[in-house]
C-alpha atoms as a PDB file:
ATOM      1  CA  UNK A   1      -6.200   6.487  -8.005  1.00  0.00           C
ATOM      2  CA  UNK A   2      -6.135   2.524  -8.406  1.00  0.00           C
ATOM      3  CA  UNK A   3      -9.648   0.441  -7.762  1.00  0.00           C
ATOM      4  CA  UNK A   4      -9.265  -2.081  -5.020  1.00  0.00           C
ATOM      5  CA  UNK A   5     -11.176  -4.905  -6.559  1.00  0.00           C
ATOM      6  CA  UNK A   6      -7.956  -4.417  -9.542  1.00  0.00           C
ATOM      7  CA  UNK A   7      -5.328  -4.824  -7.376  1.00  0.00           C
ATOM      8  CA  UNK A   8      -3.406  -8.127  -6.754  1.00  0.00           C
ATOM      9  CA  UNK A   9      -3.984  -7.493  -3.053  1.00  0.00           C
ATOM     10  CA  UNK A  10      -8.001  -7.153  -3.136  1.00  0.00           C
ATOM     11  CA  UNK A  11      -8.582 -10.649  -1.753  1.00  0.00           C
ATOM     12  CA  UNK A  12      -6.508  -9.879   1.488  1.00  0.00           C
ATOM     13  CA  UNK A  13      -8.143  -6.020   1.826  1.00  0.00           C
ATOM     14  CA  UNK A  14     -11.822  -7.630   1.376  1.00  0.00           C
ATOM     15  CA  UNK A  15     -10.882  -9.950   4.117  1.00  0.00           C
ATOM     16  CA  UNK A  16      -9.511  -7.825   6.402  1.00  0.00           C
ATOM     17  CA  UNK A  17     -11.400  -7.390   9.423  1.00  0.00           C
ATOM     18  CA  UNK A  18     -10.570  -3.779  10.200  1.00  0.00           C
ATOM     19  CA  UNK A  19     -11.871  -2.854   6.726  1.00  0.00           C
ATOM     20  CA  UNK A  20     -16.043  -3.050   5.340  1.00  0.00           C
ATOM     21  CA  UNK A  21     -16.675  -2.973   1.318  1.00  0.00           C
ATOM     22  CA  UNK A  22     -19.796  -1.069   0.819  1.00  0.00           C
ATOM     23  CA  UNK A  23     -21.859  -1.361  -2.335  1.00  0.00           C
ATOM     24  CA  UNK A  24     -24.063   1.406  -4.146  1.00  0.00           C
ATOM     25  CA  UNK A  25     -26.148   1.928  -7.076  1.00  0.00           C
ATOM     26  CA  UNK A  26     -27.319  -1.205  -7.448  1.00  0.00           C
ATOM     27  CA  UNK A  27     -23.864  -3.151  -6.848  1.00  0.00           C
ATOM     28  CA  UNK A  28     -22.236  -1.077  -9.510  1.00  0.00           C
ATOM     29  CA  UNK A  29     -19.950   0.919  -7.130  1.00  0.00           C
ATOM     30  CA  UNK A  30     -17.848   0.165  -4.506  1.00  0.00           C
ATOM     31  CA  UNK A  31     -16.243   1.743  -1.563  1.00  0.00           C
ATOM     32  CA  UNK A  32     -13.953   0.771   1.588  1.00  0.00           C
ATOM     33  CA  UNK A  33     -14.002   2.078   4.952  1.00  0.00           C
ATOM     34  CA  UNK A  34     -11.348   1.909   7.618  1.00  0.00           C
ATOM     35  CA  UNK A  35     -13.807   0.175  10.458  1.00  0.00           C
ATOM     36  CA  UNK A  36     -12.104   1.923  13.444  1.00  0.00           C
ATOM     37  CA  UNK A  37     -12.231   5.805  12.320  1.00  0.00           C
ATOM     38  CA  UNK A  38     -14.944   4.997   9.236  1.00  0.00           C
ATOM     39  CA  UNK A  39     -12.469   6.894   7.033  1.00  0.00           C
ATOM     40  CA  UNK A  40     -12.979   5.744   3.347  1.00  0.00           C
ATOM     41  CA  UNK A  41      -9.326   3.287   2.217  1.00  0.00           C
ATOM     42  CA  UNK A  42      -8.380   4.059  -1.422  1.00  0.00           C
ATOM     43  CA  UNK A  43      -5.541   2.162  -3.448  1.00  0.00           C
ATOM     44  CA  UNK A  44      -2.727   3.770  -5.342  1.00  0.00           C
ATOM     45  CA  UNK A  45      -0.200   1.999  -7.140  1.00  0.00           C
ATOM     46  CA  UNK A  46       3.956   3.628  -7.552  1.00  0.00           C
ATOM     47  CA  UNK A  47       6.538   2.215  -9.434  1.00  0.00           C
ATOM     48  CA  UNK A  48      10.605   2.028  -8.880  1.00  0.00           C
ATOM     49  CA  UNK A  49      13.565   1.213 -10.183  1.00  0.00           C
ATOM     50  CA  UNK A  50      15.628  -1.394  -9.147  1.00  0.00           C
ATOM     51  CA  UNK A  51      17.362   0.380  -6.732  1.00  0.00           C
ATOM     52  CA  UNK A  52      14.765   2.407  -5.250  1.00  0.00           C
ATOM     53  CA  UNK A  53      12.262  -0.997  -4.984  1.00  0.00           C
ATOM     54  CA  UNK A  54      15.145  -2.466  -2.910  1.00  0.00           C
ATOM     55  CA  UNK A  55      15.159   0.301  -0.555  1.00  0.00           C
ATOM     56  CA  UNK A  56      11.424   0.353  -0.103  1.00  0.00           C
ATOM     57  CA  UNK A  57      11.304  -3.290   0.452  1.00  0.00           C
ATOM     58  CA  UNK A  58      14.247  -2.747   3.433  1.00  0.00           C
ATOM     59  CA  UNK A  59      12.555  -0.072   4.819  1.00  0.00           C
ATOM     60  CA  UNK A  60       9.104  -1.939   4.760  1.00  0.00           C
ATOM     61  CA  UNK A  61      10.902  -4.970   6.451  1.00  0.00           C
ATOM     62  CA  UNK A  62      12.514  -3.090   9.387  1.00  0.00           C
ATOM     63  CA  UNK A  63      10.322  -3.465  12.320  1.00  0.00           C
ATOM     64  CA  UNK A  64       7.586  -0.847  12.681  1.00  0.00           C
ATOM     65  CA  UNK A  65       9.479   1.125  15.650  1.00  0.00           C
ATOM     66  CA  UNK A  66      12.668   1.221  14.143  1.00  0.00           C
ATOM     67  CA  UNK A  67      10.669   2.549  10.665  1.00  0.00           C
ATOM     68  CA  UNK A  68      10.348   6.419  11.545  1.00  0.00           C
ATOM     69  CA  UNK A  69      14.013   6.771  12.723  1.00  0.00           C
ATOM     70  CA  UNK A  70      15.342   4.497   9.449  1.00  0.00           C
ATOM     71  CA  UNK A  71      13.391   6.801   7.365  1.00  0.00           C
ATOM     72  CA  UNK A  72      15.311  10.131   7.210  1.00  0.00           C
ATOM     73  CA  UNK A  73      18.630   8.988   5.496  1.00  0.00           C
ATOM     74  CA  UNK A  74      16.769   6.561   3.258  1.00  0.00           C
ATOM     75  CA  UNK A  75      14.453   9.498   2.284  1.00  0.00           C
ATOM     76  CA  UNK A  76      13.205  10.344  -0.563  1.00  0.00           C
ATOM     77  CA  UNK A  77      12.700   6.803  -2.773  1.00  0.00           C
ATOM     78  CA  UNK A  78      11.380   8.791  -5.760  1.00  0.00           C
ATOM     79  CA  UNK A  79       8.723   6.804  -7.769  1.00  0.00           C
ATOM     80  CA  UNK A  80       9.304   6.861 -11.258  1.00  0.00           C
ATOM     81  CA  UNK A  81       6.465   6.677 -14.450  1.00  0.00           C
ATOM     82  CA  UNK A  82       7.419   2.868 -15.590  1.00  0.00           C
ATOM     83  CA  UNK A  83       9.305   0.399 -13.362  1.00  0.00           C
ATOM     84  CA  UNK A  84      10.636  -3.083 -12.608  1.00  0.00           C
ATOM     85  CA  UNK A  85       9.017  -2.747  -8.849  1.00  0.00           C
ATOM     86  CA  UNK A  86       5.696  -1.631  -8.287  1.00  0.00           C
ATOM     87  CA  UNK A  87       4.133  -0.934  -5.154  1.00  0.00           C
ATOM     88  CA  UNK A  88       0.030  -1.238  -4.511  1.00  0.00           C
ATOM     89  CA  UNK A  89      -0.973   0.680  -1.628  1.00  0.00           C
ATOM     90  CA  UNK A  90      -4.385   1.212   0.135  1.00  0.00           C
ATOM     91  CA  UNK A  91      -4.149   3.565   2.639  1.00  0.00           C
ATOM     92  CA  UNK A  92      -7.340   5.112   4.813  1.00  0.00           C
ATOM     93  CA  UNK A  93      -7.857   9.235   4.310  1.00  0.00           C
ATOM     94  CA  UNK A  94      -7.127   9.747   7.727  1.00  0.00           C
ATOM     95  CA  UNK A  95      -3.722   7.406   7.502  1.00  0.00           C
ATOM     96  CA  UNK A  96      -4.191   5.190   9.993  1.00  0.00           C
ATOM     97  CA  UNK A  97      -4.751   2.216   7.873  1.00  0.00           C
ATOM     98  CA  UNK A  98      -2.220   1.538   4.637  1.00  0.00           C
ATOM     99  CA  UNK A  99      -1.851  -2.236   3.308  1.00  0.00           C
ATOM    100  CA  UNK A 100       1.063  -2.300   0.848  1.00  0.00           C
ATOM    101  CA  UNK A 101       2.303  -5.063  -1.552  1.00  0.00           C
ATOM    102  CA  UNK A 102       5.642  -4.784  -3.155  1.00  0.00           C
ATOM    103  CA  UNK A 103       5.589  -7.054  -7.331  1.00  0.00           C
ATOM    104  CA  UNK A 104       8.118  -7.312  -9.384  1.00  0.00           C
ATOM    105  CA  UNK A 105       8.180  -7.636 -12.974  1.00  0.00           C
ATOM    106  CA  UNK A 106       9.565 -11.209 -14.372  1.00  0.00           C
ATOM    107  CA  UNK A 107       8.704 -12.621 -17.751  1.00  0.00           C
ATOM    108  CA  UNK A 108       6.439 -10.009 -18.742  1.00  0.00           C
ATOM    109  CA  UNK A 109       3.837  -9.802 -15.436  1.00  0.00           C
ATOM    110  CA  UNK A 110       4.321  -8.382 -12.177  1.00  0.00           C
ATOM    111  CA  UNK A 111       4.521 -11.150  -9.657  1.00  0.00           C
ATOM    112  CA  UNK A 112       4.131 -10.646  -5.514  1.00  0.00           C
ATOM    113  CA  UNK A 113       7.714 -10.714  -4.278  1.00  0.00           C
ATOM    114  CA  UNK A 114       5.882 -11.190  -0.780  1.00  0.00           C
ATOM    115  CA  UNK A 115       2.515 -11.013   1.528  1.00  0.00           C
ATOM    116  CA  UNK A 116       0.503  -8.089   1.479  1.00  0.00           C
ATOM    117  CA  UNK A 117       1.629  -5.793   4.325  1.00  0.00           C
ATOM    118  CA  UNK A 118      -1.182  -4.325   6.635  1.00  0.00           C
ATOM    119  CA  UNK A 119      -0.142  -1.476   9.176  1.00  0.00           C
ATOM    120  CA  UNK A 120      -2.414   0.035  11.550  1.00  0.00           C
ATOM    121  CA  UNK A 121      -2.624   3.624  14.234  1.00  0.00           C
ATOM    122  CA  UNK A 122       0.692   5.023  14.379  1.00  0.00           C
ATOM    123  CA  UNK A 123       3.195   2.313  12.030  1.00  0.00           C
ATOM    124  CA  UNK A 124       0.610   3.240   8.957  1.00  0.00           C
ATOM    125  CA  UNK A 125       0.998   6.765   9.750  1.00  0.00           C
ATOM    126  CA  UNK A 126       4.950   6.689   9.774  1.00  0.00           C
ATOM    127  CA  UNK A 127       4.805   4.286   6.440  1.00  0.00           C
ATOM    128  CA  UNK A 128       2.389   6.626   4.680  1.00  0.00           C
ATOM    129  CA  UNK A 129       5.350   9.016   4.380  1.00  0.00           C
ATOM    130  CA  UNK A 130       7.000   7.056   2.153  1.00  0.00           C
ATOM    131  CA  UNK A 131       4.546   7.468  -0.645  1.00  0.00           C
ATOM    132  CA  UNK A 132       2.881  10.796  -2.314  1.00  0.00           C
ATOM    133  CA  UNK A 133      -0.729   9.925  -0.961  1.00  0.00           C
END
């Protein structure tokens, strides 16, 4: 399990309207909550290869109806340990909230190859399956 506040996409999950940063013990901890079904959001982060990354990205631009049915022949992009794509996810327990941001890694950083992708109710549910959370 990733923190939030680490990940590249932390600004647009703190400013998301849907989602509520708590703080405890005195500030040192932090926790997100899915407003809607106050199911706590936790971050993840997968890496691909080349190959798989491309697929992902496809699959993630398709539009959200079409994404279940596009799924099962494209199924399973297998994450690997190190990769040139990486993907940060947040995702709520329940699934109904998953924000995902696909980097790639040029001249030695991983860069945002796009904007941070926020799916809600039955799209983040059907995206969810494409990662081991």
């Amino acid at each position: 399990m990733t923190k939030i506040k680490k990940m590249e996409m932390a600004p647009a999950i703190a400013n998301n309207s849907h989602i509520t940063i708590r703080h405890h013990l005195f500030g040192l901890v932090e926790s997100a909550v899915y407003n809607p079904t106050e199911s706590p959001v936790k971050g993840a982060t997968f890496e691909y290869t080349v190959h798989n990354g491309e697929q992902l990205s496809k699959l993630l631009d398709s539009q959200p109806q079409e994404l279940d049915s596009r799924m099962q022949p494209a199924c399973p992009i297998r994450h690997i340990p190190v990769g040139n794509i990486r993907a940060e996810v947040c995702y709520s327990a329940d699934h109904q909230f998953l924000a995902i941001l696909l980097l790639q890694f040029i001249n030695f950083e991983y860069r945002p190859r796009g904007e941070v992708r926020i799916l809600t109710g039955t799209e983040a549910e059907a995206a969810s399956r494409l990662f081991p959370i």
